[in-house]
PDB file of N, CA and C in Angstrom:
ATOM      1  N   UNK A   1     -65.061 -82.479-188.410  1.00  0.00           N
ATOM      2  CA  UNK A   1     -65.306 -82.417-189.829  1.00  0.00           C
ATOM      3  C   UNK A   1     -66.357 -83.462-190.191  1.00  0.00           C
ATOM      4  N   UNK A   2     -67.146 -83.481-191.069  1.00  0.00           N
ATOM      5  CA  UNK A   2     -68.812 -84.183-191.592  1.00  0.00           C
ATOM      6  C   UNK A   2     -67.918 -84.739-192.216  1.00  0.00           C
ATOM      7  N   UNK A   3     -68.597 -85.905-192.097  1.00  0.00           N
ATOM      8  CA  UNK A   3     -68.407 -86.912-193.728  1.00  0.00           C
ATOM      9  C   UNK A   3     -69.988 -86.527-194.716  1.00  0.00           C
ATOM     10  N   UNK A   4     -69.275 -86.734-195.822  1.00  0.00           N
ATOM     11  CA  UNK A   4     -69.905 -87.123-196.671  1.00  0.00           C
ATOM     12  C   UNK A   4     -70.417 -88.042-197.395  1.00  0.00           C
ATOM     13  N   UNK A   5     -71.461 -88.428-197.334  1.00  0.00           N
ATOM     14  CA  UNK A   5     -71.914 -89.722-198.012  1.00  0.00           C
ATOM     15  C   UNK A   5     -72.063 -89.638-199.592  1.00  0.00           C
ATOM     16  N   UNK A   6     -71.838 -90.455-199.861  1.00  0.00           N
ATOM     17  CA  UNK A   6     -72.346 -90.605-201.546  1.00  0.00           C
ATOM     18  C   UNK A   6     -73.298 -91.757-201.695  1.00  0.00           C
ATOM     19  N   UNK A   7     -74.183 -91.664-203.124  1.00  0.00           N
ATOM     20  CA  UNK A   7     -75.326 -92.456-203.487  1.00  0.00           C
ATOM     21  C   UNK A   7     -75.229 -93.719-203.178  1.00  0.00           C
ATOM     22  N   UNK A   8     -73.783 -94.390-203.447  1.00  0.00           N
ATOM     23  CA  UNK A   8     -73.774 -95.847-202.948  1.00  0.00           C
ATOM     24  C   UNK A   8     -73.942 -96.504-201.662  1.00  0.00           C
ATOM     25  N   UNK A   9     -73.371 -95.536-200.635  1.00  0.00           N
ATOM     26  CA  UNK A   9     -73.933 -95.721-199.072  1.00  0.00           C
ATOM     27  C   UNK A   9     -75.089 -95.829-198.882  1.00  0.00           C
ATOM     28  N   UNK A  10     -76.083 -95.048-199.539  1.00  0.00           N
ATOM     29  CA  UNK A  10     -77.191 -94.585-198.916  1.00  0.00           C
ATOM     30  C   UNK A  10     -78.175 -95.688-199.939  1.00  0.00           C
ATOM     31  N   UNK A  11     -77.540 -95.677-200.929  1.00  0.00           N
ATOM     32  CA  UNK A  11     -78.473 -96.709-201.506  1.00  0.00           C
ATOM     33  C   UNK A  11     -78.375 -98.268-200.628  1.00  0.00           C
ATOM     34  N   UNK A  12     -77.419 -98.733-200.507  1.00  0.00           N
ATOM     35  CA  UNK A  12     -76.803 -99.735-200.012  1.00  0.00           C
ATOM     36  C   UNK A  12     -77.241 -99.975-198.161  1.00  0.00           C
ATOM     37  N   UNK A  13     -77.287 -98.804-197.680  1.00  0.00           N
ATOM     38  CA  UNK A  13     -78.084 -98.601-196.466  1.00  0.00           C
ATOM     39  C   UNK A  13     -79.712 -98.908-196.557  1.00  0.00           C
ATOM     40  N   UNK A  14     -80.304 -97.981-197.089  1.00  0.00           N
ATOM     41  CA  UNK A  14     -81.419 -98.434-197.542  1.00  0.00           C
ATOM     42  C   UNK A  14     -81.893 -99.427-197.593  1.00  0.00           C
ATOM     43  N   UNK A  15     -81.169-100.214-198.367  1.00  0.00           N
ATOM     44  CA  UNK A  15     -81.373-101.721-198.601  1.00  0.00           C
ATOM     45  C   UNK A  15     -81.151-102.759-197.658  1.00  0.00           C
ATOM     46  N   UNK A  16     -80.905-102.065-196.913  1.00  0.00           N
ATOM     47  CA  UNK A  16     -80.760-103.149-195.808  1.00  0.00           C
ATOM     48  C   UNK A  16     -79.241-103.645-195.692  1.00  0.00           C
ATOM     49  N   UNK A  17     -78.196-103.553-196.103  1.00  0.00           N
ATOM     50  CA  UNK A  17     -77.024-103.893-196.565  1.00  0.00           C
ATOM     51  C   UNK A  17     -76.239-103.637-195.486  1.00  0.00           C
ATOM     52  N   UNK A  18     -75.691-104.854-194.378  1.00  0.00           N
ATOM     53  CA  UNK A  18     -75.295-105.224-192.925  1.00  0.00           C
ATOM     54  C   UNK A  18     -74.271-103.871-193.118  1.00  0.00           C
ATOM     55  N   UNK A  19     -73.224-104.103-193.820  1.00  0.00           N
ATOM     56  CA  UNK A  19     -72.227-103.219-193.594  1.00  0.00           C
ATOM     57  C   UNK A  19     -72.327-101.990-193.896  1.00  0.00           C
ATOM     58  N   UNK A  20     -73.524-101.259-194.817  1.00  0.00           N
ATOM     59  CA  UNK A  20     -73.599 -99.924-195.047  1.00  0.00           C
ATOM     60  C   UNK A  20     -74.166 -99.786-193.650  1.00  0.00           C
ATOM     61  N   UNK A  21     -75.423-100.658-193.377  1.00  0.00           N
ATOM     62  CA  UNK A  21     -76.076 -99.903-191.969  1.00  0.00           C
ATOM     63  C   UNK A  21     -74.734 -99.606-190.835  1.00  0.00           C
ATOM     64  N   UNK A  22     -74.171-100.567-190.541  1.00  0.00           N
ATOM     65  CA  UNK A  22     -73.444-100.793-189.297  1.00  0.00           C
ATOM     66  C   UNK A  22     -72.301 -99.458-189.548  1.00  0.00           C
ATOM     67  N   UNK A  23     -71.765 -99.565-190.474  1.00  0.00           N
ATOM     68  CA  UNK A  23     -70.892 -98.565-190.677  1.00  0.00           C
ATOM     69  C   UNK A  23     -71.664 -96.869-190.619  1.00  0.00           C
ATOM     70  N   UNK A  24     -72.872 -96.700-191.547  1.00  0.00           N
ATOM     71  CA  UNK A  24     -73.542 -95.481-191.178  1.00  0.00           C
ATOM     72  C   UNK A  24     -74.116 -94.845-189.602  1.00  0.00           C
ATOM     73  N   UNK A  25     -74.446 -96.295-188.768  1.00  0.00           N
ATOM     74  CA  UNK A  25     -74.348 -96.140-187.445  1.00  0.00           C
ATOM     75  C   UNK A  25     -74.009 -95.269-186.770  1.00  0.00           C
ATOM     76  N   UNK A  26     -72.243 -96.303-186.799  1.00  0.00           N
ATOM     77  CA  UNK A  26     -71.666 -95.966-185.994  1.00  0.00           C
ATOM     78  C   UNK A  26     -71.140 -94.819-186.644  1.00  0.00           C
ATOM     79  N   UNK A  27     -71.148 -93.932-187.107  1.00  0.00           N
ATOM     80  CA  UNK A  27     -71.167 -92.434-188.067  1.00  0.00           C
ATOM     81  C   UNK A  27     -71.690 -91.565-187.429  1.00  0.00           C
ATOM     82  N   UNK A  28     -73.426 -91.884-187.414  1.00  0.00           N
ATOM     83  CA  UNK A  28     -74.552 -90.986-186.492  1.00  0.00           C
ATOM     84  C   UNK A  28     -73.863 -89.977-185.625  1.00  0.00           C
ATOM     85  N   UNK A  29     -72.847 -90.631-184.938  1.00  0.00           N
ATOM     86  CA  UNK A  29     -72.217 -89.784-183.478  1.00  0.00           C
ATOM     87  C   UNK A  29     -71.224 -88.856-184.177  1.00  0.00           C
ATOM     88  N   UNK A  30     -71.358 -88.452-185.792  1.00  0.00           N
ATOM     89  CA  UNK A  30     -70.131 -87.479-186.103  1.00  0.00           C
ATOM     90  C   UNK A  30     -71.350 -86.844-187.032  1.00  0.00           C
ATOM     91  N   UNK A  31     -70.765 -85.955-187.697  1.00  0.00           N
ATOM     92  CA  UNK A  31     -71.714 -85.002-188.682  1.00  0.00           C
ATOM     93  C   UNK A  31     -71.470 -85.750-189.424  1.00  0.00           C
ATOM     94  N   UNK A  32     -72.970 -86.287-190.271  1.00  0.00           N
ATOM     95  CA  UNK A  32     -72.904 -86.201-191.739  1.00  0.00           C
ATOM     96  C   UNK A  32     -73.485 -85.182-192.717  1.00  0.00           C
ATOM     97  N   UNK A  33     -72.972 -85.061-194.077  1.00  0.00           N
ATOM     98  CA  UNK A  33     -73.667 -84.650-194.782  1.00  0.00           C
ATOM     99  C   UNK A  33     -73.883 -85.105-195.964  1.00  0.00           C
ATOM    100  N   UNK A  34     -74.442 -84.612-197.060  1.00  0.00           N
ATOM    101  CA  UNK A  34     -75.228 -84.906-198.008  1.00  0.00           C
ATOM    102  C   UNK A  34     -74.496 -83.821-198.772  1.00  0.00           C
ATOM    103  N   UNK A  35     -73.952 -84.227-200.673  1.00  0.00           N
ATOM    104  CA  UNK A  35     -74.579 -83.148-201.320  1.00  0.00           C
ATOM    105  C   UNK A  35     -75.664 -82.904-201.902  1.00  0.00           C
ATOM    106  N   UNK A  36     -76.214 -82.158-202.747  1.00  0.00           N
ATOM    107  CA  UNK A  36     -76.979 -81.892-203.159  1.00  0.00           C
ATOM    108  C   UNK A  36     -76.969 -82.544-204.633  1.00  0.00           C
ATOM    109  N   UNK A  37     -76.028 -83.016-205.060  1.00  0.00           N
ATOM    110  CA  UNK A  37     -75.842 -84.195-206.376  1.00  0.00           C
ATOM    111  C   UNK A  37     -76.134 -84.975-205.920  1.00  0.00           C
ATOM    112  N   UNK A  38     -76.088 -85.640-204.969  1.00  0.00           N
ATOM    113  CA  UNK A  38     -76.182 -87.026-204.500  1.00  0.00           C
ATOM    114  C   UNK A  38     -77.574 -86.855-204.136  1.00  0.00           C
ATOM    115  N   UNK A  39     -78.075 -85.973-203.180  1.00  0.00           N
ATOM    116  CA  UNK A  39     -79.730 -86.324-203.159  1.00  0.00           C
ATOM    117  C   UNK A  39     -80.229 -86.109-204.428  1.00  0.00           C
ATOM    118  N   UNK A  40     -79.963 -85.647-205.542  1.00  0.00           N
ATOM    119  CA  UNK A  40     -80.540 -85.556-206.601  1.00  0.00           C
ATOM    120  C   UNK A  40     -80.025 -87.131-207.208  1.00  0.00           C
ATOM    121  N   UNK A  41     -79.151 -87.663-207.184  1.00  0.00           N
ATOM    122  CA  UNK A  41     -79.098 -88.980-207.698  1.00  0.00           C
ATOM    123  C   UNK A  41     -80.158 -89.852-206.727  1.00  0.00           C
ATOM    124  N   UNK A  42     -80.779 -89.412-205.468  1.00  0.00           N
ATOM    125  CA  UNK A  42     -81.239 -90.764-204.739  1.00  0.00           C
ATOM    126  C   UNK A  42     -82.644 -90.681-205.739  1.00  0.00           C
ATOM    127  N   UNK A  43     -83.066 -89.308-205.736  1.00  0.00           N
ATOM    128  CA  UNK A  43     -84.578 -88.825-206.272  1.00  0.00           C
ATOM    129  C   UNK A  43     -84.701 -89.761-207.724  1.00  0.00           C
ATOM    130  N   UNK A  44     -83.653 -89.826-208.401  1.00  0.00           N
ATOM    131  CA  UNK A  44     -83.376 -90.284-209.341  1.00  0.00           C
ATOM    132  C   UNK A  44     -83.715 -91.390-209.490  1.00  0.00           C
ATOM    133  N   UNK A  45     -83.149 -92.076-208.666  1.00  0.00           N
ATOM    134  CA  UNK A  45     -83.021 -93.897-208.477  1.00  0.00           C
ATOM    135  C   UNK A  45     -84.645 -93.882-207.921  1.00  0.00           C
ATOM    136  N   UNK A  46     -84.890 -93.093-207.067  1.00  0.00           N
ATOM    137  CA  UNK A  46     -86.284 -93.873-206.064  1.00  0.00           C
ATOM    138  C   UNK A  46     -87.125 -93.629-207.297  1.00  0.00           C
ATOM    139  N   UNK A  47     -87.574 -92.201-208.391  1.00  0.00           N
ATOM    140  CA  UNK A  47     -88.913 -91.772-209.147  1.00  0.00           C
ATOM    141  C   UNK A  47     -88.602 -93.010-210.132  1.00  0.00           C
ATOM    142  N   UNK A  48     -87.600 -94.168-210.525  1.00  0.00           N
ATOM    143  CA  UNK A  48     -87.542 -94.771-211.850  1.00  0.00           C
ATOM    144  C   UNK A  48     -87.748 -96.042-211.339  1.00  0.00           C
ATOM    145  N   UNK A  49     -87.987 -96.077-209.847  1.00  0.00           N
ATOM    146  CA  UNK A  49     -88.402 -97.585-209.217  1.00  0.00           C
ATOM    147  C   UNK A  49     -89.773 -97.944-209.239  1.00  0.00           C
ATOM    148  N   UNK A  50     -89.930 -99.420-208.936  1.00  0.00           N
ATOM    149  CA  UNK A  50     -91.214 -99.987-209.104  1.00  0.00           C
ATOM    150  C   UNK A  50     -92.497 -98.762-208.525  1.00  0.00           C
ATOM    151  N   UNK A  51     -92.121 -98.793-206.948  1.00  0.00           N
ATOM    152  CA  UNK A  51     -92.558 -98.010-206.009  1.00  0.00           C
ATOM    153  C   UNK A  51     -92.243 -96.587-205.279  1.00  0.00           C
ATOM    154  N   UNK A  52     -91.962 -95.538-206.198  1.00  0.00           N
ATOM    155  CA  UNK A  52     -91.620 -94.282-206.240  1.00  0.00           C
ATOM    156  C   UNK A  52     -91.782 -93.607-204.721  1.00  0.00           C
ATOM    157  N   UNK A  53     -92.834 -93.720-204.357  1.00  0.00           N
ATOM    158  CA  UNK A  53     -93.544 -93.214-203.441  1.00  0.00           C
ATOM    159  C   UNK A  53     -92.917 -93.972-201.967  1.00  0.00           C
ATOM    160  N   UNK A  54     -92.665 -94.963-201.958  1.00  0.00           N
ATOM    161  CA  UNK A  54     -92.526 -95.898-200.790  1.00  0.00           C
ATOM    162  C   UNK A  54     -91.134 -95.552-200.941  1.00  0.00           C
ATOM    163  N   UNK A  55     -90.046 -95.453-201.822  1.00  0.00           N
ATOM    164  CA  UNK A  55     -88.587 -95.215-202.058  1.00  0.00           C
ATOM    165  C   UNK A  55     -88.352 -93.586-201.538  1.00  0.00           C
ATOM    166  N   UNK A  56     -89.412 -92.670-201.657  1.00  0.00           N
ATOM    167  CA  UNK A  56     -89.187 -90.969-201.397  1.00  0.00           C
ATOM    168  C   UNK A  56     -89.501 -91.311-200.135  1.00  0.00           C
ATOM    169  N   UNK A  57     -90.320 -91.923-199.600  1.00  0.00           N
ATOM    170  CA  UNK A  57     -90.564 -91.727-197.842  1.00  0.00           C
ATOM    171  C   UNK A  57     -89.481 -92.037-197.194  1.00  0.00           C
ATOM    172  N   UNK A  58     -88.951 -93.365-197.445  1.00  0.00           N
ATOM    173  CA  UNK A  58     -87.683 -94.009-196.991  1.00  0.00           C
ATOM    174  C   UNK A  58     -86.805 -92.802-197.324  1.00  0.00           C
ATOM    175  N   UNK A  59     -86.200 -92.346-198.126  1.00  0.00           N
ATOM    176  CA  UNK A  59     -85.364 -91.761-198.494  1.00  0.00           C
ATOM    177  C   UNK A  59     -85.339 -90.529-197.620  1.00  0.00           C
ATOM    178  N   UNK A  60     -86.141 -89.679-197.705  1.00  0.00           N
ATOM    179  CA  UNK A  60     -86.090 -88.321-197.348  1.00  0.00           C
ATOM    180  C   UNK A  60     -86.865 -88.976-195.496  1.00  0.00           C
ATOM    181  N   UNK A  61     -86.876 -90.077-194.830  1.00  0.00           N
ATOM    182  CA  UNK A  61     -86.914 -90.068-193.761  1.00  0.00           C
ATOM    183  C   UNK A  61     -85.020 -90.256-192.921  1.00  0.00           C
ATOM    184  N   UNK A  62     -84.144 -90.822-193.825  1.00  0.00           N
ATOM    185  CA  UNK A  62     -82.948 -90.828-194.063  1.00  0.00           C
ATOM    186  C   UNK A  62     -82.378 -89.737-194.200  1.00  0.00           C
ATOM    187  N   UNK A  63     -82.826 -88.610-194.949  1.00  0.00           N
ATOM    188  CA  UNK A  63     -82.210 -87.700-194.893  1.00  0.00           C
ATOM    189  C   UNK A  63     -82.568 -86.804-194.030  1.00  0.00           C
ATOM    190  N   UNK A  64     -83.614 -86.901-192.897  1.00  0.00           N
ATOM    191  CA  UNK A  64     -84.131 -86.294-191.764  1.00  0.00           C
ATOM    192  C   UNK A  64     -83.053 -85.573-191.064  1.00  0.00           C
ATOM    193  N   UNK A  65     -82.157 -86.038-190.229  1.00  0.00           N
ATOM    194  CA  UNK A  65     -81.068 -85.519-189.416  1.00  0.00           C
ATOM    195  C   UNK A  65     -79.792 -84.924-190.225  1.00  0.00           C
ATOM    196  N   UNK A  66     -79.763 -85.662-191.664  1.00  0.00           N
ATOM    197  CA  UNK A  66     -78.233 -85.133-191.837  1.00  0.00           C
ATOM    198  C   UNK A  66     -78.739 -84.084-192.941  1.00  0.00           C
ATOM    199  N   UNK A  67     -77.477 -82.928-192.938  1.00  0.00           N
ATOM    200  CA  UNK A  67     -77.216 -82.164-193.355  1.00  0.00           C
ATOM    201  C   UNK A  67     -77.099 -82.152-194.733  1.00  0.00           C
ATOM    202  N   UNK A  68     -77.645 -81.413-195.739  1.00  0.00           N
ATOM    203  CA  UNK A  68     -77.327 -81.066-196.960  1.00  0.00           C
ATOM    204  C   UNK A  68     -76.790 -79.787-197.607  1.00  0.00           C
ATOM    205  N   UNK A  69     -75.650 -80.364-198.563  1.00  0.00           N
ATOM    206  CA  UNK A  69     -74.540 -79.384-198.277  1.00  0.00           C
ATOM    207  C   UNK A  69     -75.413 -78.639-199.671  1.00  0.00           C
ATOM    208  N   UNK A  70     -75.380 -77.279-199.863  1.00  0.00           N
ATOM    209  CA  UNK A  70     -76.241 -76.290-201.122  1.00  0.00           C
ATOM    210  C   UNK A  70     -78.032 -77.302-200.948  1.00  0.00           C
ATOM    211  N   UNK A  71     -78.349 -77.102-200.242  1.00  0.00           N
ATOM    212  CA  UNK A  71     -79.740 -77.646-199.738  1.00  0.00           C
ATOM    213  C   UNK A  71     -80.262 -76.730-200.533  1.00  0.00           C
ATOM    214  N   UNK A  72     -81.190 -76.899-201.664  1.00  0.00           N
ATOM    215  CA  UNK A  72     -82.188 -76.574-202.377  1.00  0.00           C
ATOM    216  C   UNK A  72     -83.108 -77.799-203.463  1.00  0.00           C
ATOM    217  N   UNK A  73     -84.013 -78.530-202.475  1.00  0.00           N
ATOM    218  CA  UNK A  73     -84.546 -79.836-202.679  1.00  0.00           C
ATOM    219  C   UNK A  73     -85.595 -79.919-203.843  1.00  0.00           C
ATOM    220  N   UNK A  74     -86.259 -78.561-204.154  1.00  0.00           N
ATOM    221  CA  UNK A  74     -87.116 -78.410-204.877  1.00  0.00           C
ATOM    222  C   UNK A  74     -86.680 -78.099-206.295  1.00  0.00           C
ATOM    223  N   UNK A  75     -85.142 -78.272-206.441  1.00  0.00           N
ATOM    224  CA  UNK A  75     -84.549 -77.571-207.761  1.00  0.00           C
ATOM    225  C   UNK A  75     -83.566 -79.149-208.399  1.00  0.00           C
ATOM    226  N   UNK A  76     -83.460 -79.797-207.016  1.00  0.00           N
ATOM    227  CA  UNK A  76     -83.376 -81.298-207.324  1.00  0.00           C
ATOM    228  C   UNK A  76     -83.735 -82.024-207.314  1.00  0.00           C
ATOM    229  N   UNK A  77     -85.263 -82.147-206.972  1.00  0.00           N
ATOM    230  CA  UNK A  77     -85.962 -82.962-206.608  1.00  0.00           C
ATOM    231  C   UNK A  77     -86.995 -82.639-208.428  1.00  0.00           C
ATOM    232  N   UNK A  78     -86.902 -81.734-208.738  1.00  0.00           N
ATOM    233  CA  UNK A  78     -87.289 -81.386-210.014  1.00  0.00           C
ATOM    234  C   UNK A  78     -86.517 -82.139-211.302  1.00  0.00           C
ATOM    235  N   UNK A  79     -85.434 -81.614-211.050  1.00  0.00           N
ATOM    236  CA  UNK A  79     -83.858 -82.445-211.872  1.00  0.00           C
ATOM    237  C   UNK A  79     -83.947 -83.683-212.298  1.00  0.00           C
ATOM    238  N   UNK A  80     -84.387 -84.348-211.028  1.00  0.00           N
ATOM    239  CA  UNK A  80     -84.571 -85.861-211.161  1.00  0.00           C
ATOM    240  C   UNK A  80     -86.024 -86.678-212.224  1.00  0.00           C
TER     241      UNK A  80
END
């Protein structure tokens, strides 16, 4: 069974944050996924930051491997 992450992991990962990384880690070796609220909350957080652009690369290089659950990026990535 996938876990699911929510915005605070991934924000908190992102950031460099010892225990989100270490804990998302050691995760890697199980399914994760994503919903599709939650990548629409990251789009959210990264387009209202200093550096929009540098926050979407990071972000959606993060969301490279894991799974998004109702994956339609262009209808949330709009949203945001």
């Amino acid at each position: 069974m996938p876990y699911i992450l929510d915005a605070d992991w991934i924000i908190h990962s992102l950031a460099g944050q010892s225990r989100a990384v270490t804990t998302l880690r050691q995760l890697l070796t199980e399914r994760l996924a994503v919903s599709l609220v939650t990548v629409g909350e990251i789009y959210e957080v990264a387009f209202n930051s200093v550096n929009p652009e540098a926050h979407l690369a990071s972000f959606r290089r993060f969301l490279a491997p894991i799974r998004i659950v109702n994956r339609n990026e262009g209808i949330i990535e709009r949203f945001a």
